[in-house]
C-alpha atoms as a PDB file:
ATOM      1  CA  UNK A   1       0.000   0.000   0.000  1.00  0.00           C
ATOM      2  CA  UNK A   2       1.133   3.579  -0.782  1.00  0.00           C
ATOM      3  CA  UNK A   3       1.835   6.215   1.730  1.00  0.00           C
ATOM      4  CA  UNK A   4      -0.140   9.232   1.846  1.00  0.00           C
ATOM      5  CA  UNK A   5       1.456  12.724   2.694  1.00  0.00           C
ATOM      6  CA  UNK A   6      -0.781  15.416   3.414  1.00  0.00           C
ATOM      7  CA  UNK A   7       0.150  18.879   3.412  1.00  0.00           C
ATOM      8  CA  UNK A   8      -2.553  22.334   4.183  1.00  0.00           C
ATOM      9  CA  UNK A   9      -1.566  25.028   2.334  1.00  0.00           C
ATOM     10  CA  UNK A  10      -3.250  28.775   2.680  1.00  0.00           C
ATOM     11  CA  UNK A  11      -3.040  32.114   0.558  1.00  0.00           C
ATOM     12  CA  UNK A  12      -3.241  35.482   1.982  1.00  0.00           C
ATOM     13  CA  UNK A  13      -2.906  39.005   1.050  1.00  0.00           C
ATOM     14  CA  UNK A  14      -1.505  41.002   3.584  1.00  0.00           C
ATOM     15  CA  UNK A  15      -1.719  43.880   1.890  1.00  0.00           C
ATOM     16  CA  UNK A  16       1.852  45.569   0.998  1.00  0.00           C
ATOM     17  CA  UNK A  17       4.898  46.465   2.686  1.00  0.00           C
ATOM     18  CA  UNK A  18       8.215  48.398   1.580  1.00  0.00           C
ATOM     19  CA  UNK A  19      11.130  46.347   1.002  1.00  0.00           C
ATOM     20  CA  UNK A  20      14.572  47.802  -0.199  1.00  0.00           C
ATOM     21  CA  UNK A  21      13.223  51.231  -1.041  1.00  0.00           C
ATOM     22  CA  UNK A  22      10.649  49.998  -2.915  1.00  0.00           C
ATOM     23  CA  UNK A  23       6.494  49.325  -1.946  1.00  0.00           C
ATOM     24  CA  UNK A  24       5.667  46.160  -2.809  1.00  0.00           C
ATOM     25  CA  UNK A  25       2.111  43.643  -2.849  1.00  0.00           C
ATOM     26  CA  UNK A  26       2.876  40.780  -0.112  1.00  0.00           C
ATOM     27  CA  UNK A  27       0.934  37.393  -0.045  1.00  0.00           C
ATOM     28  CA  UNK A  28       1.496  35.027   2.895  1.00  0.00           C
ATOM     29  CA  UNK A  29       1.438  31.422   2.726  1.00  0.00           C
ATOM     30  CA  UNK A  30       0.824  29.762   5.518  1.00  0.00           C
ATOM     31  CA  UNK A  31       2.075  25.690   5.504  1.00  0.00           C
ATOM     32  CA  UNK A  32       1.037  23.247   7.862  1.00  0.00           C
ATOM     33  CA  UNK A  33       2.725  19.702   7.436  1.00  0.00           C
ATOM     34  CA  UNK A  34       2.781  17.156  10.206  1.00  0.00           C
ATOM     35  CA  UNK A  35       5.875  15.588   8.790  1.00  0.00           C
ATOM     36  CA  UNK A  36       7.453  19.400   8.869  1.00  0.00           C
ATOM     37  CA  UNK A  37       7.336  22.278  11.177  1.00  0.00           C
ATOM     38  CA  UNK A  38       4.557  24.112  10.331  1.00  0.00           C
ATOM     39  CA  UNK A  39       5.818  27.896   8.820  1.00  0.00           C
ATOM     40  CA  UNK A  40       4.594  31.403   7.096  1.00  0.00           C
ATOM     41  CA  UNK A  41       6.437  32.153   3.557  1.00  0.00           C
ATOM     42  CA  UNK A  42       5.902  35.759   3.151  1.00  0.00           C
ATOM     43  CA  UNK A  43       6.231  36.603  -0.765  1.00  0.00           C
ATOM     44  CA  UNK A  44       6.375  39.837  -2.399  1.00  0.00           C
ATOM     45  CA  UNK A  45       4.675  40.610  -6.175  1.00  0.00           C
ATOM     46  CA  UNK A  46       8.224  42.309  -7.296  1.00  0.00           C
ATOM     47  CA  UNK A  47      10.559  40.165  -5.385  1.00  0.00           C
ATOM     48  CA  UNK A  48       9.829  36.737  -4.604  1.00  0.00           C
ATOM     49  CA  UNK A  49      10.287  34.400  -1.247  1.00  0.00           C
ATOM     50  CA  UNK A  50      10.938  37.826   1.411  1.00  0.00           C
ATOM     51  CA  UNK A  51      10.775  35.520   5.016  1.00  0.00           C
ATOM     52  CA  UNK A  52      10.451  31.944   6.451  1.00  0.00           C
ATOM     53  CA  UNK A  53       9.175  31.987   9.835  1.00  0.00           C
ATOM     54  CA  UNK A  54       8.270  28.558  11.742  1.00  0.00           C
ATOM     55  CA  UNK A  55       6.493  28.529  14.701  1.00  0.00           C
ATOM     56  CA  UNK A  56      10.133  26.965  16.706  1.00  0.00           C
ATOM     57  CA  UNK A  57      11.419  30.578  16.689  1.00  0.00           C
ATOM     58  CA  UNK A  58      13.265  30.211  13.413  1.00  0.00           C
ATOM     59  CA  UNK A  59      13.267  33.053  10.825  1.00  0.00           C
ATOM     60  CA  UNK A  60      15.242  33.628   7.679  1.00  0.00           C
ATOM     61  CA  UNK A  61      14.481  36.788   5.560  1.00  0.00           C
ATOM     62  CA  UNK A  62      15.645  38.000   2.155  1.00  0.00           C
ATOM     63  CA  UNK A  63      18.606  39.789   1.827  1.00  0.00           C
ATOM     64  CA  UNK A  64      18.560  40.809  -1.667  1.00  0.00           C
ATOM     65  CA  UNK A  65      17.663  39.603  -5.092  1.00  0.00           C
ATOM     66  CA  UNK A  66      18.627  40.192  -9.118  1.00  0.00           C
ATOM     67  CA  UNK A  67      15.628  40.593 -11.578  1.00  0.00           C
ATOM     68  CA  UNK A  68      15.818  40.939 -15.000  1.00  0.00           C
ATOM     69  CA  UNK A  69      20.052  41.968 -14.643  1.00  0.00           C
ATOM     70  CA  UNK A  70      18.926  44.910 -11.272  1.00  0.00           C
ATOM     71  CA  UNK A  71      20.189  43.849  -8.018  1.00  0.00           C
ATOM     72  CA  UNK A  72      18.093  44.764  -5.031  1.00  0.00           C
ATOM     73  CA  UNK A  73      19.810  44.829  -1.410  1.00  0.00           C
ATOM     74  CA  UNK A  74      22.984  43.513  -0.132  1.00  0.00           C
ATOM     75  CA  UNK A  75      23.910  39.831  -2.269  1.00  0.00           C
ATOM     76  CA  UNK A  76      26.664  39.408  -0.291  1.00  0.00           C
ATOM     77  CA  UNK A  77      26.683  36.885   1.981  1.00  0.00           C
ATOM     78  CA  UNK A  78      27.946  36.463   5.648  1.00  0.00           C
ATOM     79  CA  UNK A  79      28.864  33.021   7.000  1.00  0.00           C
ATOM     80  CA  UNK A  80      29.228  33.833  11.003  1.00  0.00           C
ATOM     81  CA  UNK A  81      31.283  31.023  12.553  1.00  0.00           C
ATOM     82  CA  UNK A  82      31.178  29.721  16.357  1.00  0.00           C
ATOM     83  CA  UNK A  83      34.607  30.219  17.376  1.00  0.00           C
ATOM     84  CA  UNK A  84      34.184  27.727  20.902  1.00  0.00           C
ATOM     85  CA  UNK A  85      31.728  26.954  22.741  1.00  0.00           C
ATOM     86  CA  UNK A  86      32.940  28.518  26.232  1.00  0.00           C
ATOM     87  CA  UNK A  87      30.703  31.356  27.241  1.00  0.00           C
ATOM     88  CA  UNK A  88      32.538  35.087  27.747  1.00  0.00           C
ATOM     89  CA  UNK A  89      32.448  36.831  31.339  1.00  0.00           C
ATOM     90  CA  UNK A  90      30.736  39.640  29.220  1.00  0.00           C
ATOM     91  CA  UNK A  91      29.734  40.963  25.992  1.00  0.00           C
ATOM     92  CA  UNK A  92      32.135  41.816  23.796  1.00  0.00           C
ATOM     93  CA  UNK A  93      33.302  43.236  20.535  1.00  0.00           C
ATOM     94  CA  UNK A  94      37.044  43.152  19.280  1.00  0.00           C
ATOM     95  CA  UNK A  95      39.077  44.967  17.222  1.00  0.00           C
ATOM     96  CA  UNK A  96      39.281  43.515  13.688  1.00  0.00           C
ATOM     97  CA  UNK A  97      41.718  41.963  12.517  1.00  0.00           C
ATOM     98  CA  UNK A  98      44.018  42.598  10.351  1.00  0.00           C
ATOM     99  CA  UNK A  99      43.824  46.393  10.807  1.00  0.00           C
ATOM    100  CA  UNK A 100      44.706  47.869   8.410  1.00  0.00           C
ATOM    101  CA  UNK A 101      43.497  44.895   6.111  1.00  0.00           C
ATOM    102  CA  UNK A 102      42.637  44.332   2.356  1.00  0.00           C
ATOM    103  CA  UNK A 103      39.877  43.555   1.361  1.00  0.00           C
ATOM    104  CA  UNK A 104      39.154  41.010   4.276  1.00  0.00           C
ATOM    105  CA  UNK A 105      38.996  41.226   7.981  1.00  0.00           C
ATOM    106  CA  UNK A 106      37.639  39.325  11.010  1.00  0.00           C
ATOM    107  CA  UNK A 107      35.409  40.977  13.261  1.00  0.00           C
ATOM    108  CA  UNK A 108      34.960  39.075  16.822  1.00  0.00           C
ATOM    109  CA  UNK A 109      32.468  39.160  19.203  1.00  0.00           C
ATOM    110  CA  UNK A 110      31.485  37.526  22.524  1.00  0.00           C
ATOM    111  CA  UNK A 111      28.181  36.876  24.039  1.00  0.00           C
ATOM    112  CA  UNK A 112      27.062  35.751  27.554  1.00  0.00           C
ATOM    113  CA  UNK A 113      23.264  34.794  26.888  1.00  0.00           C
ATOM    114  CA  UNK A 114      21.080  34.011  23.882  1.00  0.00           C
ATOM    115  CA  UNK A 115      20.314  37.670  21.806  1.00  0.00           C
ATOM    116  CA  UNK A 116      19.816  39.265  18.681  1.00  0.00           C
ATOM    117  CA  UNK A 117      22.588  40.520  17.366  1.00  0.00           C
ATOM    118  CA  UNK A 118      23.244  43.219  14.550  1.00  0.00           C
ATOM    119  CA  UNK A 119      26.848  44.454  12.802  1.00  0.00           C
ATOM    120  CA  UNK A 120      26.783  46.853  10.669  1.00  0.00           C
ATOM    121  CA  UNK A 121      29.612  48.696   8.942  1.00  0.00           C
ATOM    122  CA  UNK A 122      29.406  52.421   8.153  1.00  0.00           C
ATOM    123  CA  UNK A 123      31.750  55.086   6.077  1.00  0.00           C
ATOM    124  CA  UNK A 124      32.606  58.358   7.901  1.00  0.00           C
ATOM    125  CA  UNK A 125      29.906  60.184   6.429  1.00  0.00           C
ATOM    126  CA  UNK A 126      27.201  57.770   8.429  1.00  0.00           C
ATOM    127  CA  UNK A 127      26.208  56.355   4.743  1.00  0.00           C
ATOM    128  CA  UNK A 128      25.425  52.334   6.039  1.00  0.00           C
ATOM    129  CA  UNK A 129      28.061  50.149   3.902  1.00  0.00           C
ATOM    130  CA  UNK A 130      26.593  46.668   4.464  1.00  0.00           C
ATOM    131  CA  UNK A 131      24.771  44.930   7.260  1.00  0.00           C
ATOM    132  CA  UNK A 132      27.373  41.330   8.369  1.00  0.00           C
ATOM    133  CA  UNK A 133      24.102  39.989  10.399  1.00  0.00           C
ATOM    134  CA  UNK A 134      20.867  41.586  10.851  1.00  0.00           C
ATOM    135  CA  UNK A 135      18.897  40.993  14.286  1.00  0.00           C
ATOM    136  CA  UNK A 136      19.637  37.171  14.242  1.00  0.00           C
ATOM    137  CA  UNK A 137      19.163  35.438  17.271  1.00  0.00           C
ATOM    138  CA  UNK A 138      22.939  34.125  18.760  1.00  0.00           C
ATOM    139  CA  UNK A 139      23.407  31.478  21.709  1.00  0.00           C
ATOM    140  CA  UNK A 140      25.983  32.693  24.068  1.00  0.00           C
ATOM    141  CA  UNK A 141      28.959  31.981  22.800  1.00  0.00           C
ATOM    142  CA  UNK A 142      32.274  33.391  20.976  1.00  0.00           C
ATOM    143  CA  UNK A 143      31.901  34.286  16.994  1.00  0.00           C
ATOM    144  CA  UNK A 144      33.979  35.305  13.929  1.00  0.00           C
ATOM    145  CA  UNK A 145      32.312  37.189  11.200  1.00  0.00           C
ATOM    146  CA  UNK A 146      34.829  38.132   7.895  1.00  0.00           C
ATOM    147  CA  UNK A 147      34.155  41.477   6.335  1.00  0.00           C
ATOM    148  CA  UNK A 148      34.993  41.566   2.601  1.00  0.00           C
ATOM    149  CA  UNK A 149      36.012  45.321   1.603  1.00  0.00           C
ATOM    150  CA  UNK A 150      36.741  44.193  -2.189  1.00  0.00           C
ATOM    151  CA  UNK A 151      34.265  46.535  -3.320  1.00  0.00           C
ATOM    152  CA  UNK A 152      34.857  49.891  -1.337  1.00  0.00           C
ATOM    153  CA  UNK A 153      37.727  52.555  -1.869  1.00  0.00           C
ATOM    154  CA  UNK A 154      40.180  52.251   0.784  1.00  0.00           C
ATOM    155  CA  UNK A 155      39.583  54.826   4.073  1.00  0.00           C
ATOM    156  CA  UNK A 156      38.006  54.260   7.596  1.00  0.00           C
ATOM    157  CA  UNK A 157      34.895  52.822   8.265  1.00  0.00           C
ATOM    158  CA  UNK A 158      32.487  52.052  11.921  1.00  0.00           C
ATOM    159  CA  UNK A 159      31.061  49.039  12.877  1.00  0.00           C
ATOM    160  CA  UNK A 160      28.712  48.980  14.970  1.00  0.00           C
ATOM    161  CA  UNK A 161      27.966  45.868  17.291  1.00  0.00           C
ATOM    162  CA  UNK A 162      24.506  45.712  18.812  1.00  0.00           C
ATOM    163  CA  UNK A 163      22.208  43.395  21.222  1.00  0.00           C
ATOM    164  CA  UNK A 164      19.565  44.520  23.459  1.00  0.00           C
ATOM    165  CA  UNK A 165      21.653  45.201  26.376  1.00  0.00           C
ATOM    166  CA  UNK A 166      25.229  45.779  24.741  1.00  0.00           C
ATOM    167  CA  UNK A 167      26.402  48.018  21.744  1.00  0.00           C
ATOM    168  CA  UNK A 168      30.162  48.926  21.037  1.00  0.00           C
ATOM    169  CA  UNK A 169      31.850  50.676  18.098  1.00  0.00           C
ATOM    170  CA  UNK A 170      34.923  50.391  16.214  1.00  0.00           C
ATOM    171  CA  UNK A 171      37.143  51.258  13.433  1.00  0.00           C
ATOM    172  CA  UNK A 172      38.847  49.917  10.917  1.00  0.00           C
ATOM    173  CA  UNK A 173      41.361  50.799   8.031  1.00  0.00           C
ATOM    174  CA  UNK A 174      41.058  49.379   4.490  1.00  0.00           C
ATOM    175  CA  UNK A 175      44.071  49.775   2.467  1.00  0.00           C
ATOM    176  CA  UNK A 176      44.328  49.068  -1.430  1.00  0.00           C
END
């Protein structure tokens, strides 16, 4: 006898919201599939899959996307590593390294409970540059995040660690 799979699937319009500059229609699909966790999709008219949410906490948003040749937000992506798994006396955020570097440096950071944690990196003028990780949740725990600075001109630039009890700033020096 065969095996039967069932899975619920539900369309709705949530009306629209404003992604990367630009105001878009958004749909939701909601999934529920007792082999899977059950999750939302949230899609956008103009750009496609924009967040996977399950109901275990998890979420994973779009970052950017290319249609028809246009890129829209940051394709760059960010692999944040788990450097051990000994827990820091505190929150911290270290000085890159190399400094001065080119075009890549590691930025460190330290936390002592579960958070959200953001790093962004900024030129002098306060212009955002790129965003390494975006509000995602981090168990405590020391990290390594790279920063590839292959397409800026060299000069200083801030980045900007933040968590809802703890933010420090830094700089760093890119030299070509």
């Amino acid at each position: 006898s065969g095996f039967i799979h069932t899975v619920y699937y539900k369309l709705v319009d949530t009306g629209t919201t404003t992604w990367n500059g630009i105001i878009t229609k958004v749909k939701m699909l909601e999934i529920t599939d007792s082999a899977l966790v059950d999750q939302f999709q949230t899609w956008s008219d103009d750009f496609g899959l924009l967040q996977v949410m399950d109901f275990e906490g998890g979420s994973n948003f779009l970052r950017a996307c290319v249609i028809n040749g246009k890129v829209y937000g940051d394709t760059t992506f960010t692999d944040v590593k788990e450097i051990t798994g000994d827990i820091p006396g505190k929150f911290s955020l270290s000085q890159n390294f190399p400094n001065p570097f080119n075009p890549v440096t590691t930025i460190n950071f330290g936390l002592i409970e579960t958070d959200f944690v953001t790093i962004k990196v900024y030129d002098l003028l306060g212009n955002e540059v790129i965003i390494l990780i975006n509000n995602e949740e981090r168990k405590p725990g020391s990290y390594s995040v790279d920063f590839n600075g292959n397409s800026l001109s060299s000069g200083i630039y801030i980045y900007i660690f933040k968590t809802s009890k703890y933010t420090d700033v830094k700089k760093m020096t890119l030299l070509k």
